[in-house]
Protein backbone atom coordinates (compact mmCIF):
# COMPACT_ATOMS: atom_id res chain seq x y z
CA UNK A 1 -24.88 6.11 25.68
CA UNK A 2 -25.62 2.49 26.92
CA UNK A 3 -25.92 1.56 30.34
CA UNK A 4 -22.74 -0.87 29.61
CA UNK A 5 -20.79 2.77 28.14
CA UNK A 6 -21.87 4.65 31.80
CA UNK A 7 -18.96 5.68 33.52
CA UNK A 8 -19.33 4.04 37.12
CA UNK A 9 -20.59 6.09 39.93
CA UNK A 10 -17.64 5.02 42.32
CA UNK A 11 -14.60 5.15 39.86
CA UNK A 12 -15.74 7.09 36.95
CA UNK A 13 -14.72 5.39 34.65
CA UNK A 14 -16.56 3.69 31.40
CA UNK A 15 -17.95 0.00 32.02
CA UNK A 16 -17.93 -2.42 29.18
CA UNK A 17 -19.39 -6.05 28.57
CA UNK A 18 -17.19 -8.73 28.60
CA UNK A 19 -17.98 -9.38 25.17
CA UNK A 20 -16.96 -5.83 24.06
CA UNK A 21 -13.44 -5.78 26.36
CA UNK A 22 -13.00 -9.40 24.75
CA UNK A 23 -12.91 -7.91 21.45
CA UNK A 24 -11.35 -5.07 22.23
CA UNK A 25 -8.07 -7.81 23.38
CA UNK A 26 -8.48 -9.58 20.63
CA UNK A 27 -8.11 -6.30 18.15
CA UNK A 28 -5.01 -5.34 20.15
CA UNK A 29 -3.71 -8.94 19.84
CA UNK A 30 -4.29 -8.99 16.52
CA UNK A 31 -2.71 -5.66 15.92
CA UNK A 32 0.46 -6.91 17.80
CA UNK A 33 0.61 -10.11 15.79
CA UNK A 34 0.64 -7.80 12.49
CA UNK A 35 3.34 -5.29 14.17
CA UNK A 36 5.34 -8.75 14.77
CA UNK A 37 4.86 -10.25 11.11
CA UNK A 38 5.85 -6.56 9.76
CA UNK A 39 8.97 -6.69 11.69
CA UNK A 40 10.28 -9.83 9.96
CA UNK A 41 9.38 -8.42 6.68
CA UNK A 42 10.96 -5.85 6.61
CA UNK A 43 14.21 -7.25 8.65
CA UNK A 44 14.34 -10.82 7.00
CA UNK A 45 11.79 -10.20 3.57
CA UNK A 46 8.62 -11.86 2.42
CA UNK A 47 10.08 -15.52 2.54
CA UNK A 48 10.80 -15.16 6.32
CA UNK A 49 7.05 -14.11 7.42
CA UNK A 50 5.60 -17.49 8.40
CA UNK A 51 3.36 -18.64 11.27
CA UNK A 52 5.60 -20.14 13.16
CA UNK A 53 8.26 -17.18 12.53
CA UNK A 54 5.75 -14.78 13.83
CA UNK A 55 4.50 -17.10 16.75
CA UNK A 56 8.25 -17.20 17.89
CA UNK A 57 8.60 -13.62 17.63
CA UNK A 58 5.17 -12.90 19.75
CA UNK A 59 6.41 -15.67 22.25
CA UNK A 60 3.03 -17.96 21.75
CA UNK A 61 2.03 -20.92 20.05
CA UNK A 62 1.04 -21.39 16.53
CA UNK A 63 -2.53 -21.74 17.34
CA UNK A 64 -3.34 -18.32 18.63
CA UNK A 65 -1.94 -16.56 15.55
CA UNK A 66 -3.98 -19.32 13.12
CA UNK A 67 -7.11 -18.47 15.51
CA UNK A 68 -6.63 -14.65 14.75
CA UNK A 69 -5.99 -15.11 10.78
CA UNK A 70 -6.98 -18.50 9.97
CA UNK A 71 -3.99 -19.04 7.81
CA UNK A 72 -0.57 -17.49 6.60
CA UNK A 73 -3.05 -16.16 3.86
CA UNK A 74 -5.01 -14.09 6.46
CA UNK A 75 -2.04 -12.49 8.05
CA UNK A 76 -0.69 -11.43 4.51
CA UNK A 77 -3.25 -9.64 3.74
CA UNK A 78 -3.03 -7.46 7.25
CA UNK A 79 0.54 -6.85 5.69
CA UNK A 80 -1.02 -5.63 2.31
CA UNK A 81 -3.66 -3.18 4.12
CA UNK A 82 -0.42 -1.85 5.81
CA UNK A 83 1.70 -1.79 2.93
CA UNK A 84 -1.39 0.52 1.36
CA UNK A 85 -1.14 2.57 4.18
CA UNK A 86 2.74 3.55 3.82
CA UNK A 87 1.96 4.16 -0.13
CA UNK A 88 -0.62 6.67 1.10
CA UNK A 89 1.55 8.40 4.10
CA UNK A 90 4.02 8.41 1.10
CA UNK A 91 1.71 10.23 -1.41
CA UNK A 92 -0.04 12.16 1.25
CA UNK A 93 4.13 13.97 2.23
CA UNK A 94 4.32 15.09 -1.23
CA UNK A 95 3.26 18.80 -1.28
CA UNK A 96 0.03 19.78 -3.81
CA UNK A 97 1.32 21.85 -6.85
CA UNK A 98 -0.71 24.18 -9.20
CA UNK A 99 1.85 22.42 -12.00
CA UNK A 100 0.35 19.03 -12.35
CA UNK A 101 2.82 17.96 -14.78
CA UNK A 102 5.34 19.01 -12.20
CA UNK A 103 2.68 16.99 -9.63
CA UNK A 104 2.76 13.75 -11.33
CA UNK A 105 6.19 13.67 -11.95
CA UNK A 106 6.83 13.77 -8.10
CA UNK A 107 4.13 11.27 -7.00
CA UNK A 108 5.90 9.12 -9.55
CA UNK A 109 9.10 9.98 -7.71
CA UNK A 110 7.36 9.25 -4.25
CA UNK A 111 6.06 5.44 -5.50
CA UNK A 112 9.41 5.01 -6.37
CA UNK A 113 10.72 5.92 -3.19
CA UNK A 114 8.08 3.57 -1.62
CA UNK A 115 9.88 0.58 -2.90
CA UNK A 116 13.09 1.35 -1.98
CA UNK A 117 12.11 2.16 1.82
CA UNK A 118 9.68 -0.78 2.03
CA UNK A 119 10.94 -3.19 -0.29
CA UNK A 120 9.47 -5.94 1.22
CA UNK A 121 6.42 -4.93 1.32
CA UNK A 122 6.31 -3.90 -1.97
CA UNK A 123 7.67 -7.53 -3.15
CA UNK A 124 4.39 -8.58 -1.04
CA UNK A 125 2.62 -5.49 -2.49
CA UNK A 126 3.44 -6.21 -5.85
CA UNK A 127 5.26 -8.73 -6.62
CA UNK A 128 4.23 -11.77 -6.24
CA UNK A 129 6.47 -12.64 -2.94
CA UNK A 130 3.44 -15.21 -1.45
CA UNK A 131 3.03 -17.22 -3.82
CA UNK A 132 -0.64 -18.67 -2.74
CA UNK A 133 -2.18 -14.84 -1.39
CA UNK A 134 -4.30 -12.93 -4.31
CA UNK A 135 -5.45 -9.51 -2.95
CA UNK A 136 -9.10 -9.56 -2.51
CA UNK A 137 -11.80 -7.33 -2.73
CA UNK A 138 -10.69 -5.61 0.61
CA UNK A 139 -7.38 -5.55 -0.27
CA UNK A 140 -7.45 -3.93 -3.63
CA UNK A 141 -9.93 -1.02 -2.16
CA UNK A 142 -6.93 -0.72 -0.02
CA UNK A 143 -4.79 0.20 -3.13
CA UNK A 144 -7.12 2.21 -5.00
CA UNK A 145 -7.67 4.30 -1.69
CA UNK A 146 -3.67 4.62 -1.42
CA UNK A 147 -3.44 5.53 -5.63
CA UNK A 148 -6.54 8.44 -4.63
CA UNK A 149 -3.87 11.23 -4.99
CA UNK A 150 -3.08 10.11 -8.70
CA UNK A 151 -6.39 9.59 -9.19
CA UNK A 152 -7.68 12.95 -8.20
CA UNK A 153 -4.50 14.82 -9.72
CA UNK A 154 -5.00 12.42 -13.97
CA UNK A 155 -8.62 13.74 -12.96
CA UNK A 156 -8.93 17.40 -12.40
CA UNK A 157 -6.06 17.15 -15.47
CA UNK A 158 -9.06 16.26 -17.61
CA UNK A 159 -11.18 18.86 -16.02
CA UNK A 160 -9.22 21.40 -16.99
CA UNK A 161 -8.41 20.22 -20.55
CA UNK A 162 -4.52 19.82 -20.09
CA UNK A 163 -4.98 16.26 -21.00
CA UNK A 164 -7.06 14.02 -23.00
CA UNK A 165 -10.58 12.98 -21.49
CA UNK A 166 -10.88 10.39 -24.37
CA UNK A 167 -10.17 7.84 -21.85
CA UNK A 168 -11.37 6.93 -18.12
CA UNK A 169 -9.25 8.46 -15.65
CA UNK A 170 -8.79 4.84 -14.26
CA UNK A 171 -6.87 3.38 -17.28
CA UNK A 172 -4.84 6.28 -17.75
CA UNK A 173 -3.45 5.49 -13.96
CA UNK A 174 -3.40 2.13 -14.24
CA UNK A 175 -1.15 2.71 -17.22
CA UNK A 176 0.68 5.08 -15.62
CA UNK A 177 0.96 2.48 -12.37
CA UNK A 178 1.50 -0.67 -14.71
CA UNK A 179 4.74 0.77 -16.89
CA UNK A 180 6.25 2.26 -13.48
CA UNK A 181 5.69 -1.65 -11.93
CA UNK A 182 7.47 -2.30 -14.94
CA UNK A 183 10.57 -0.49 -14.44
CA UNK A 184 10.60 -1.56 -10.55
CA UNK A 185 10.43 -5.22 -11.56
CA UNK A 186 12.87 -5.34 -13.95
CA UNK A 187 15.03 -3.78 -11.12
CA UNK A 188 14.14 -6.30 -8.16
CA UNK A 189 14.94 -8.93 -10.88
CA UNK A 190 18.70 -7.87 -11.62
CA UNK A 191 17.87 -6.35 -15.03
CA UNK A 192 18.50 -2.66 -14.61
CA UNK A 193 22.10 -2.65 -12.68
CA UNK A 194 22.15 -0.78 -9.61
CA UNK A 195 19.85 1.46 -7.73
CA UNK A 196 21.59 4.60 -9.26
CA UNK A 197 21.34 2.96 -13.13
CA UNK A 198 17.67 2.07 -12.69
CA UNK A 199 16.46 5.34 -10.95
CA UNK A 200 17.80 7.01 -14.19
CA UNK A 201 15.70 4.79 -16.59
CA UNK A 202 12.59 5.44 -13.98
CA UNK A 203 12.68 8.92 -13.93
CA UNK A 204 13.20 8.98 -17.79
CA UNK A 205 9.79 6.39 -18.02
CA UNK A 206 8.20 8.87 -15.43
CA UNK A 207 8.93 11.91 -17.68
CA UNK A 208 7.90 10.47 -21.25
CA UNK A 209 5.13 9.35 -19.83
CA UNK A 210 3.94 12.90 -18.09
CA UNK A 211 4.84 15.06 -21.00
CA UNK A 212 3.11 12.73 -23.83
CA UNK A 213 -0.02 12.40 -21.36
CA UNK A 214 0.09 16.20 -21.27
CA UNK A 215 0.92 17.47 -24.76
CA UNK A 216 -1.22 14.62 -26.67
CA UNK A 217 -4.78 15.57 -25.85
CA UNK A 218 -5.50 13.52 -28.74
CA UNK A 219 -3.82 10.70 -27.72
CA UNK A 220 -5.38 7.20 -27.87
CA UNK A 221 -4.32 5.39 -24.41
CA UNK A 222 -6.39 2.30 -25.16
């Protein structure tokens, strides 16, 4: 321990440099300003989270928030890393099965889920809903740490032979993400009728997709 992490003699507690409890405000501020700019998005949606929205909200001016992210860029991409963090709480409720068929099919059920509760952020997510914000490297660790659980569950799979290990484990998932982002879309967009009508063709993309991946171990996924 430092002499700056001693706790005092007279009050016992822990001493820190200004520079470290300077930091440590600026954290919490900038953790506040996120809480704020999640708020709106998922009260208002993506095309109400600007600066100035936020800077109302929090009660200051402008330039504190552009001083903590720079830009509206910066503080979108504090919404993505928390929009990766609900996908994984999401993931992380569904219970392990010995039946991965039965597995996938309710992770697929959980992502789904996931968009409904946190639209928004899923529009932000995935869909395009700031326009000038491209997830970077940071960001898209973010995802692939949230899309572990598929990972790990298309992997073991092809440990134990019940599916094909002709391809990488990656592009079977990103298949697997990129034709459930499919359905999803077309459903944000109008093009599936209600919730109810395009749950049904989900769940029946979900299942063709689990039970070919399973019973075609000689399946070409490329």
């Amino acid at each position: 321990m430092s002499n700056e992490d001693k706790p005092s003699p007279s009050t016992g507690r822990v001493l820190k440099t200004y520079q470290e409890a300077r930091l440590q405000n600026t954290e919490n501020l900038r953790k506040l300003v996120v809480d704020a700019a999640a708020a709106i998005l998922q009260e208002e949606g993506p095309e109400a989270v600007t600066v100035r929205r936020v800077s109302q909200k929090m009660g200051c001016s402008t330039k504190i928030i552009y001083s903590l992210f720079v830009n509206k860029e910066g503080l979108a991409q504090q919404l993505y890393l928390e929009g990766c963090k609900l996908l994984a709480q999401r993931f992380e409720e569904v219970p392990p099965s010995s039946d991965l068929l039965q597995h996938l099919l309710d992770l697929g059920e959980a992502f789904w889920q996931f968009g409904q509760e946190y639209t928004s952020y899923y529009k932000l997510m995935f869909g395009g809903a700031f326009a000038e914000f491209k997830p970077d490297a940071e960001s898209m660790q973010g995802t692939m740490t949230a899309m572990s659980r598929l990972l790990i569950l298309i992997s073991t799979a092809q440990q134990q032979g019940q599916i094909s290990d002709k391809e990488e484990t990656q592009t079977i998932v990103s298949t697997i993400w990129a034709s459930l982002h499919g359905v999803i879309h077309l459903y944000m967009g109008g093009f599936l009728g209600d919730a109810d009508a395009a749950h049904a063709v989900y769940k029946q993309t979900m299942a063709l997709l689990s039970r070919s991946l399973f019973a075609g171990r000689g399946a070409n996924w490329g």
